[in-house]
Protein backbone atom coordinates (compact mmCIF):
# COMPACT_ATOMS: atom_id res chain seq x y z
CA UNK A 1 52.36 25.60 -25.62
CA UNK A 2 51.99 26.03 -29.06
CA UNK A 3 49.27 23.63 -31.13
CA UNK A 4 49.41 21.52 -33.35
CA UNK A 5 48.14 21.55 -36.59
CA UNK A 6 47.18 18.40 -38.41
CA UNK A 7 44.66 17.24 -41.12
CA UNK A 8 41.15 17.25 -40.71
CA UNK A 9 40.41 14.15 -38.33
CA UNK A 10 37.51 13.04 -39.68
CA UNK A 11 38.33 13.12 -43.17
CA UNK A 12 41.84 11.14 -42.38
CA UNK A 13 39.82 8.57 -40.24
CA UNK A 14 37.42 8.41 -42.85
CA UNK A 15 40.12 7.58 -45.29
CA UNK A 16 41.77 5.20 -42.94
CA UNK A 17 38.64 3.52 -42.60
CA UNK A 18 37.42 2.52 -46.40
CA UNK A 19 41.12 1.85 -47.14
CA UNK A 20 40.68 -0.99 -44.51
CA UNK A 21 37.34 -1.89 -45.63
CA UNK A 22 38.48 -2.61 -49.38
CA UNK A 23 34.99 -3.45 -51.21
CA UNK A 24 33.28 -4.23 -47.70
CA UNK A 25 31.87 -7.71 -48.52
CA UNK A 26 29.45 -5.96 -50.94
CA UNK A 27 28.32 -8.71 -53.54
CA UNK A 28 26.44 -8.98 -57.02
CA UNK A 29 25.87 -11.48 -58.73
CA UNK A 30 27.85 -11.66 -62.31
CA UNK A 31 30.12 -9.34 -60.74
CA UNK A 32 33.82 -10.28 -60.21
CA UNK A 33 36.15 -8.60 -57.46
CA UNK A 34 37.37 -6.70 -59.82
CA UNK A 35 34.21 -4.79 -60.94
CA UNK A 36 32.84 -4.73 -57.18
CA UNK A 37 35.88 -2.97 -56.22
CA UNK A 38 35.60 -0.48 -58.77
CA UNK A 39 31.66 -0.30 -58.23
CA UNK A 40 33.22 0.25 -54.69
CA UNK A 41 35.90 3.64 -55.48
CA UNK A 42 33.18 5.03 -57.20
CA UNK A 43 30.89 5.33 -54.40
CA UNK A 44 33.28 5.87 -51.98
CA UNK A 45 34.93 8.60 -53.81
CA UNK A 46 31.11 9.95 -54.09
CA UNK A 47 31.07 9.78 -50.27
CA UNK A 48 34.51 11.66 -49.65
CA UNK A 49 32.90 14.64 -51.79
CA UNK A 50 29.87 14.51 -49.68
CA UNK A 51 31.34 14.73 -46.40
CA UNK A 52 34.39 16.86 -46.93
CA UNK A 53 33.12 20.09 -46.70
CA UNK A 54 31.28 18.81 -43.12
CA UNK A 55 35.44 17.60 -41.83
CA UNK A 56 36.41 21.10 -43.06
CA UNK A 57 34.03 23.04 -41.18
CA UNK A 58 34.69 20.49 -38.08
CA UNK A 59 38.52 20.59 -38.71
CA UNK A 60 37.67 24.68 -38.94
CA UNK A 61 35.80 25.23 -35.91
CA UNK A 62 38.23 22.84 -33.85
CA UNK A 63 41.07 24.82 -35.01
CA UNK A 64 39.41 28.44 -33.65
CA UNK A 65 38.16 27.11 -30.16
CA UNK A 66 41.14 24.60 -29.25
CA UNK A 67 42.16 26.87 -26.36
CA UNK A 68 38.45 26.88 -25.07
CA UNK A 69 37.66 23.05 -25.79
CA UNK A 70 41.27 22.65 -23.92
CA UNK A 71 40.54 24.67 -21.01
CA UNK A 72 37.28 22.66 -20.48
CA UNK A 73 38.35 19.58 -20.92
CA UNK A 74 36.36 18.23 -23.98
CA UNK A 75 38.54 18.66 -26.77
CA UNK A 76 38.98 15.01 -27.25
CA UNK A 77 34.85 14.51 -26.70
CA UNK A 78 34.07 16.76 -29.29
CA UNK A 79 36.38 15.49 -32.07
CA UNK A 80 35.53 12.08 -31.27
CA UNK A 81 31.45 13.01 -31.79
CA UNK A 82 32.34 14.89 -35.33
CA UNK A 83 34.88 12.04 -36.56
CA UNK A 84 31.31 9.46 -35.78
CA UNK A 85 29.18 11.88 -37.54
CA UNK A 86 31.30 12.13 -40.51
CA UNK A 87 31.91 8.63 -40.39
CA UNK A 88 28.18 7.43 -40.47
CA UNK A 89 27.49 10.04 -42.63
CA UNK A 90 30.00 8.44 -45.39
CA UNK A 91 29.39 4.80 -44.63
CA UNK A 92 25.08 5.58 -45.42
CA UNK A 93 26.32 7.61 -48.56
CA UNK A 94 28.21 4.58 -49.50
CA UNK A 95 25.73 2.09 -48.33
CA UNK A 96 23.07 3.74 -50.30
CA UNK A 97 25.23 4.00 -53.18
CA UNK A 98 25.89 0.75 -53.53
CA UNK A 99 22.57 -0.92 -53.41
CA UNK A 100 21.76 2.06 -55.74
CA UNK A 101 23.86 -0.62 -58.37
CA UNK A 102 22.54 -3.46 -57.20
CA UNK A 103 24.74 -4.83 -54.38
CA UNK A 104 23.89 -5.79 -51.52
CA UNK A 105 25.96 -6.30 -48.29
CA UNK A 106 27.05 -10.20 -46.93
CA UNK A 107 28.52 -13.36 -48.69
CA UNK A 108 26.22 -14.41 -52.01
């Protein structure tokens, strides 16, 4: 059986993930949608940087031991606990970012 080869998980789930989240409810006050969302991009484009070379070396190692993590049983286990780790990594990058310019999380 021959595998598959896809994108690094994390780093498409991560992408998946702030597309959904659009500016995340962050709020400032003077600041209009249009400058929260762009207050957003910027610190979510920070966080992509941040965490893609962690998805690469995931995406890396997962590629070299998929026979072993498939024989065992934990492939799925093991990409699941890397996607979360990436994840939280970028949503505190983000988070911390943010309040770095003054927003804060929640309705004003």
């Amino acid at each position: 059986m021959m595998a598959r080869r896809h994108a690094p998980f994390p780093v498409a789930c991560l992408l998946v993930l702030c597309a959904c989240a659009g500016a995340g409810g962050w709020t400032k006050a003077g600041a209009d949608q249009a400058a929260v969302r762009q207050e957003y991009e910027d610190c979510r484009a920070l966080a992509d940087t941040a965490v893609r070379t962690d998805a690469d070396i995931d995406h890396d190692i997962a590629a070299s031991r998929a026979n072993d993590w498939q024989r065992a049983g934990i492939v799925r286990v093991e990409s699941q606990v890397m996607h979360e780790h990436t994840r939280d990594r970028a949503a505190a990058i983000i988070g911390n970012c943010m309040r770095s310019k003054g927003f804060r999380e929640g309705k004003p």
